[in-house]
C-alpha atoms as a PDB file:
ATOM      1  CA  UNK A   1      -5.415  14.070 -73.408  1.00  0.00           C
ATOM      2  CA  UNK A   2      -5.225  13.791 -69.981  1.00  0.00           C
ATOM      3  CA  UNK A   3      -5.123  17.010 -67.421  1.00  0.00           C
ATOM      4  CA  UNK A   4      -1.451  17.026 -66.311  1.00  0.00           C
ATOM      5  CA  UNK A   5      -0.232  17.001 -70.196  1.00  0.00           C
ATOM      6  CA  UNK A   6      -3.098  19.507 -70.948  1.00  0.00           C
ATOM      7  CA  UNK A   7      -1.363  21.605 -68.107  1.00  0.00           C
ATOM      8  CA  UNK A   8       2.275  20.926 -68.901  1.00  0.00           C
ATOM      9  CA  UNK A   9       1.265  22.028 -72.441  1.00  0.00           C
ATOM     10  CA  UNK A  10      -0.535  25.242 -71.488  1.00  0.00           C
ATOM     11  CA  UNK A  11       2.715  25.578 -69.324  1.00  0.00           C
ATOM     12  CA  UNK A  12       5.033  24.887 -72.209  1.00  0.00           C
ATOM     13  CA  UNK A  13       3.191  26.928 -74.800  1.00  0.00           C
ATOM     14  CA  UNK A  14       3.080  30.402 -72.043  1.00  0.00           C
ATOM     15  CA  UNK A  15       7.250  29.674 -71.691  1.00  0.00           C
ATOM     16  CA  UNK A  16       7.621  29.428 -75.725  1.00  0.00           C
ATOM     17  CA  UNK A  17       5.907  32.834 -76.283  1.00  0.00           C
ATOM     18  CA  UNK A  18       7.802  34.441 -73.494  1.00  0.00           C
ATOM     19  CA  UNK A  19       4.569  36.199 -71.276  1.00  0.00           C
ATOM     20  CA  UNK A  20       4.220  35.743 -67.961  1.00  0.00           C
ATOM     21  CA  UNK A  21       1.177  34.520 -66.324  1.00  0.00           C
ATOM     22  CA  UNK A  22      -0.231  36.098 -63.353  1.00  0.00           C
ATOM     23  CA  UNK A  23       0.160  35.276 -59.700  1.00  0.00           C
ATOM     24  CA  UNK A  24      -2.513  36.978 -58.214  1.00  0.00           C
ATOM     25  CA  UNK A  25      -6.241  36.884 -59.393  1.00  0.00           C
ATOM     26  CA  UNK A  26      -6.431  40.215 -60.603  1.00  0.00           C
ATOM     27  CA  UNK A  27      -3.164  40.800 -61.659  1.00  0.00           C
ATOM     28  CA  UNK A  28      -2.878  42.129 -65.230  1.00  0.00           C
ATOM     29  CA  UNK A  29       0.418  40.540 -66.576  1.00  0.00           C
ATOM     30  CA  UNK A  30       3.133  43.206 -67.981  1.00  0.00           C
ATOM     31  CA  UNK A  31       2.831  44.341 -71.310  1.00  0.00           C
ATOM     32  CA  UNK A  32       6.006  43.943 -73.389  1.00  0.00           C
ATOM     33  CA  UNK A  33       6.537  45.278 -76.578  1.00  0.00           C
ATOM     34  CA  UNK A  34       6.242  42.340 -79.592  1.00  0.00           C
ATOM     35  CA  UNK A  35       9.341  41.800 -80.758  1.00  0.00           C
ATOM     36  CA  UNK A  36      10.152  39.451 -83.363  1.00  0.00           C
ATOM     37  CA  UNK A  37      13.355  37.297 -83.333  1.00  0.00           C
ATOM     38  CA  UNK A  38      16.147  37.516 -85.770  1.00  0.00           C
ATOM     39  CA  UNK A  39      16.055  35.746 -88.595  1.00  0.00           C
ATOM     40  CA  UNK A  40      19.274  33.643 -88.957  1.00  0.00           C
ATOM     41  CA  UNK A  41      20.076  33.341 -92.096  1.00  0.00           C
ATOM     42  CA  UNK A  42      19.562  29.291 -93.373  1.00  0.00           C
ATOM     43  CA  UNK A  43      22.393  27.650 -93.273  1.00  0.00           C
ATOM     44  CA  UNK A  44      23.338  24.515 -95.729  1.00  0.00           C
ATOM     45  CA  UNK A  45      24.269  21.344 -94.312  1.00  0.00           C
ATOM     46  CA  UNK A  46      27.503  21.483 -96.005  1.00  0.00           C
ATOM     47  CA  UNK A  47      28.815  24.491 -94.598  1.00  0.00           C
ATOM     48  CA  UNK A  48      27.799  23.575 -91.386  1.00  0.00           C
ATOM     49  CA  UNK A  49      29.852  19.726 -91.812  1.00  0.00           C
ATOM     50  CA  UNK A  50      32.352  21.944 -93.014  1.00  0.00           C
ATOM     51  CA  UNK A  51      32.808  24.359 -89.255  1.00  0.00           C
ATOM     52  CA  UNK A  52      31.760  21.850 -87.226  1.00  0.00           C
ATOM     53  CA  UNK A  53      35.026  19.664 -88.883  1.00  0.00           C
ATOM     54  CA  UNK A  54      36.804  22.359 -88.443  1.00  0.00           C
ATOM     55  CA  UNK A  55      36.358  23.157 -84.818  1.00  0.00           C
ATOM     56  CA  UNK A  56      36.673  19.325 -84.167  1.00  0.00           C
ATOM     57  CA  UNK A  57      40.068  19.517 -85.566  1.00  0.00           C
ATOM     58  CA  UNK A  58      41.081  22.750 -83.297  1.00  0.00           C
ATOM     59  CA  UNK A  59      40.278  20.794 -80.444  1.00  0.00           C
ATOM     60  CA  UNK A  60      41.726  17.506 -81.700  1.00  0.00           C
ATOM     61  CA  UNK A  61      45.137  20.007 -81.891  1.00  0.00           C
ATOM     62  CA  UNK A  62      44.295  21.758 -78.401  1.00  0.00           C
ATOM     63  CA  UNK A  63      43.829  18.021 -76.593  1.00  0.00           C
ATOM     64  CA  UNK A  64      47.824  17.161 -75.863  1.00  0.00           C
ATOM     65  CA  UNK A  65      48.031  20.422 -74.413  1.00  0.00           C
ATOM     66  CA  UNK A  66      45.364  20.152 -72.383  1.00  0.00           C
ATOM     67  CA  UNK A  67      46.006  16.469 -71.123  1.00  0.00           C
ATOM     68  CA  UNK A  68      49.570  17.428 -70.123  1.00  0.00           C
ATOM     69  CA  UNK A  69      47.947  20.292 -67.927  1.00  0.00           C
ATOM     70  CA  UNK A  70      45.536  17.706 -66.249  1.00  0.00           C
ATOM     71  CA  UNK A  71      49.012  15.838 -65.644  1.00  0.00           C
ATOM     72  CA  UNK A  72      50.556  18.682 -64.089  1.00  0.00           C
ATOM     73  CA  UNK A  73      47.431  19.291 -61.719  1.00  0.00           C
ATOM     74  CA  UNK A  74      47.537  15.779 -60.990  1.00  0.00           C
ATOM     75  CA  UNK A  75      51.119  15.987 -59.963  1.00  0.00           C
ATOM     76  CA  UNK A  76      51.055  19.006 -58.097  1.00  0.00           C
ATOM     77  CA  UNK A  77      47.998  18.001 -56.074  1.00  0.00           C
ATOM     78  CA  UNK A  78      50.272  14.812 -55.153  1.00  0.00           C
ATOM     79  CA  UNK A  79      53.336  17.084 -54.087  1.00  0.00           C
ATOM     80  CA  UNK A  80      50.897  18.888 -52.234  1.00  0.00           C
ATOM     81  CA  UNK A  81      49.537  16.142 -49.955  1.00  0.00           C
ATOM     82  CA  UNK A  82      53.324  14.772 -49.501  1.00  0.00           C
ATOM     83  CA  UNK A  83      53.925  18.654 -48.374  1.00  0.00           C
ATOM     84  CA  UNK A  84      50.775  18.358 -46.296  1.00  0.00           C
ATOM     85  CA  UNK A  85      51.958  14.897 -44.551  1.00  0.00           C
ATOM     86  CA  UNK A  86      55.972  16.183 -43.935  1.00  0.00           C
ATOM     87  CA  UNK A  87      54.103  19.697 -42.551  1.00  0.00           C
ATOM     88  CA  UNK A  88      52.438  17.302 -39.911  1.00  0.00           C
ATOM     89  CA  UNK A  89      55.269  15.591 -39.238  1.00  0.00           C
ATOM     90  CA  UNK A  90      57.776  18.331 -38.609  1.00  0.00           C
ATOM     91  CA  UNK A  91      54.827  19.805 -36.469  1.00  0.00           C
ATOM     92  CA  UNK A  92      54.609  16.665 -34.267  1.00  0.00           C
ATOM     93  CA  UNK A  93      58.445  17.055 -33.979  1.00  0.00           C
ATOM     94  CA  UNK A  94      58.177  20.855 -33.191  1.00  0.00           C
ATOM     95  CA  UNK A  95      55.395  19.627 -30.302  1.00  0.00           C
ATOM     96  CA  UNK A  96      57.892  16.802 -28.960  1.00  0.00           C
ATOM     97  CA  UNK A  97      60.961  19.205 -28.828  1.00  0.00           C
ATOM     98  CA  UNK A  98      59.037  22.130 -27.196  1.00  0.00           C
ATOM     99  CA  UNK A  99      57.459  19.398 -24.110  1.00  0.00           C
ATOM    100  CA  UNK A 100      61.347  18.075 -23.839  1.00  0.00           C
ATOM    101  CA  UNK A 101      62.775  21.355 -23.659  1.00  0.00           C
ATOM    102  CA  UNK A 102      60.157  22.420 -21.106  1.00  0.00           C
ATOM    103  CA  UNK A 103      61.454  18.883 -18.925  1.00  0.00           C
ATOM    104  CA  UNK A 104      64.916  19.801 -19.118  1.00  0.00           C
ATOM    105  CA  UNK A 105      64.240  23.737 -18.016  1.00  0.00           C
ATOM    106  CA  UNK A 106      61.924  22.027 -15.089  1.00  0.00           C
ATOM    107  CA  UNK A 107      65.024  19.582 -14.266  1.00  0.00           C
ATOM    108  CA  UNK A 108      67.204  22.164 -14.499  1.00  0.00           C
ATOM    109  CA  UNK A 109      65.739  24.366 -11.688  1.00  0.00           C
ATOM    110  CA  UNK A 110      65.145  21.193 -10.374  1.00  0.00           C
ATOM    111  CA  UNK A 111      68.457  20.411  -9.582  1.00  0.00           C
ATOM    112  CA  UNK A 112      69.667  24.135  -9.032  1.00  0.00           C
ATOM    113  CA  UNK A 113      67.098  23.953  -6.038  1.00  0.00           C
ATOM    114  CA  UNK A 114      68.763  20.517  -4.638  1.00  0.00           C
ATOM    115  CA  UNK A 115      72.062  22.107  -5.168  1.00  0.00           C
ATOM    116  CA  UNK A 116      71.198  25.010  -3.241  1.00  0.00           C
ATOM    117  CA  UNK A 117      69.665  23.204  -0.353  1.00  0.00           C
ATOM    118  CA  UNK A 118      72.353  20.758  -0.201  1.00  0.00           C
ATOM    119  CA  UNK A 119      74.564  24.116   0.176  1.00  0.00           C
ATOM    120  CA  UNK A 120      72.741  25.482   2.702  1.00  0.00           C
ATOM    121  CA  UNK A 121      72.403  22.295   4.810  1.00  0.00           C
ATOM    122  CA  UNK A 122      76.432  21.440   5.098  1.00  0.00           C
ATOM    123  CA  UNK A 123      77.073  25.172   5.772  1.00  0.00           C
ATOM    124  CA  UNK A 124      74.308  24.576   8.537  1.00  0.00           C
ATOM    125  CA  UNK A 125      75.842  21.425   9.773  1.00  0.00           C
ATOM    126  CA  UNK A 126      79.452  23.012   9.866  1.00  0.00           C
ATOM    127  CA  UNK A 127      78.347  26.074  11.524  1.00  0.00           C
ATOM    128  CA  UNK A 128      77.042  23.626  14.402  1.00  0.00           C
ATOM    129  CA  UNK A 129      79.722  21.111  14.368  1.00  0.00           C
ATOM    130  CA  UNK A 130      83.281  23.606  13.803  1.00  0.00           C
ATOM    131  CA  UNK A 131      82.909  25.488  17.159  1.00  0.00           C
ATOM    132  CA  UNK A 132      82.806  21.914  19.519  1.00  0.00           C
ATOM    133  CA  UNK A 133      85.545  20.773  17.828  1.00  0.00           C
ATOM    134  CA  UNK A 134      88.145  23.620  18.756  1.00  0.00           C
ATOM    135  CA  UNK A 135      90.135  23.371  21.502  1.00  0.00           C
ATOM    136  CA  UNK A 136      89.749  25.052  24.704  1.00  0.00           C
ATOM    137  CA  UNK A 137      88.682  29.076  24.235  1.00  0.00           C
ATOM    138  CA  UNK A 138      90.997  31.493  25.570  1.00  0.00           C
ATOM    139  CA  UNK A 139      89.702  33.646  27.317  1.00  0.00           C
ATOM    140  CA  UNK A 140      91.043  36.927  26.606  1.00  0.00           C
ATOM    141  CA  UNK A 141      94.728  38.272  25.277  1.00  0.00           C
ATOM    142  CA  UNK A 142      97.816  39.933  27.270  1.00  0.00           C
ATOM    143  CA  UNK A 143      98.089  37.595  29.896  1.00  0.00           C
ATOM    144  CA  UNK A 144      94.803  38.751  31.730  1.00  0.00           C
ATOM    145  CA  UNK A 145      92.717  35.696  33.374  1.00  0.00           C
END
């Protein structure tokens, strides 16, 4: 026998009886009380054929209802990804609307600002022009030159 199966046998054998081995040189492993397993009764071969058909035949009955769940999953994990995809969609609409609105408000003030220049300049350029284009100025009322 060579040394590693003389070691994984040593190493089997200390698992199978359930002591530990210890870790330092020195070390005194713990003590645990001897215990001796429960004896299971012996069981016949026929009686176990006999529970293992039976539990073969509970989940023979319990398989439909378990393959229409996996179905279910299955669909619902599809429905969720569509969800997922029309989310991200409507999202990249949102985004679109929300930079065109913020255009039209900036066009809108835009415009308003034109507008109001466009306003001021004409009242400018009548407040120049109106007063050369009147007649002669009188100079006072009542006949006093």
């Amino acid at each position: 026998m060579t040394l590693n199966r003389c070691v994984f046998a040593l190493a089997l054998a200390v698992l199978v009886s359930g002591r530990a081995l210890a870790i330092e040189a020195g070390q005194e492993p713990p003590r645990q009380p001897m215990v001796e397993p429960a004896r299971q009764p012996a069981v016949e071969p026929a009686q176990a054929l006999r529970a293992l058909q039976r539990e073969h035949e509970a989940l023979v009955a319990q398989q439909p209802a378990l393959q229409e769940a996996a179905g279910q999953a299955a669909a619902l994990a599809s429905q969720n990804r569509q969800l997922e995809e029309q989310i991200q969609s409507l999202q990249a609409q949102v985004d679109g609307l929300r930079d065109e609105a913020a255009a039209l408000r900036t066009d809108d003030r835009r415009r308003w600002f034109v507008t109001g220049a466009a306003v001021l300049m004409a009242g400018l350029l009548l407040g120049l022009i109106l007063p050369w284009l009147g007649g002669r100025k009188r100079r006072g009322y009542g006949g006093f030159r």
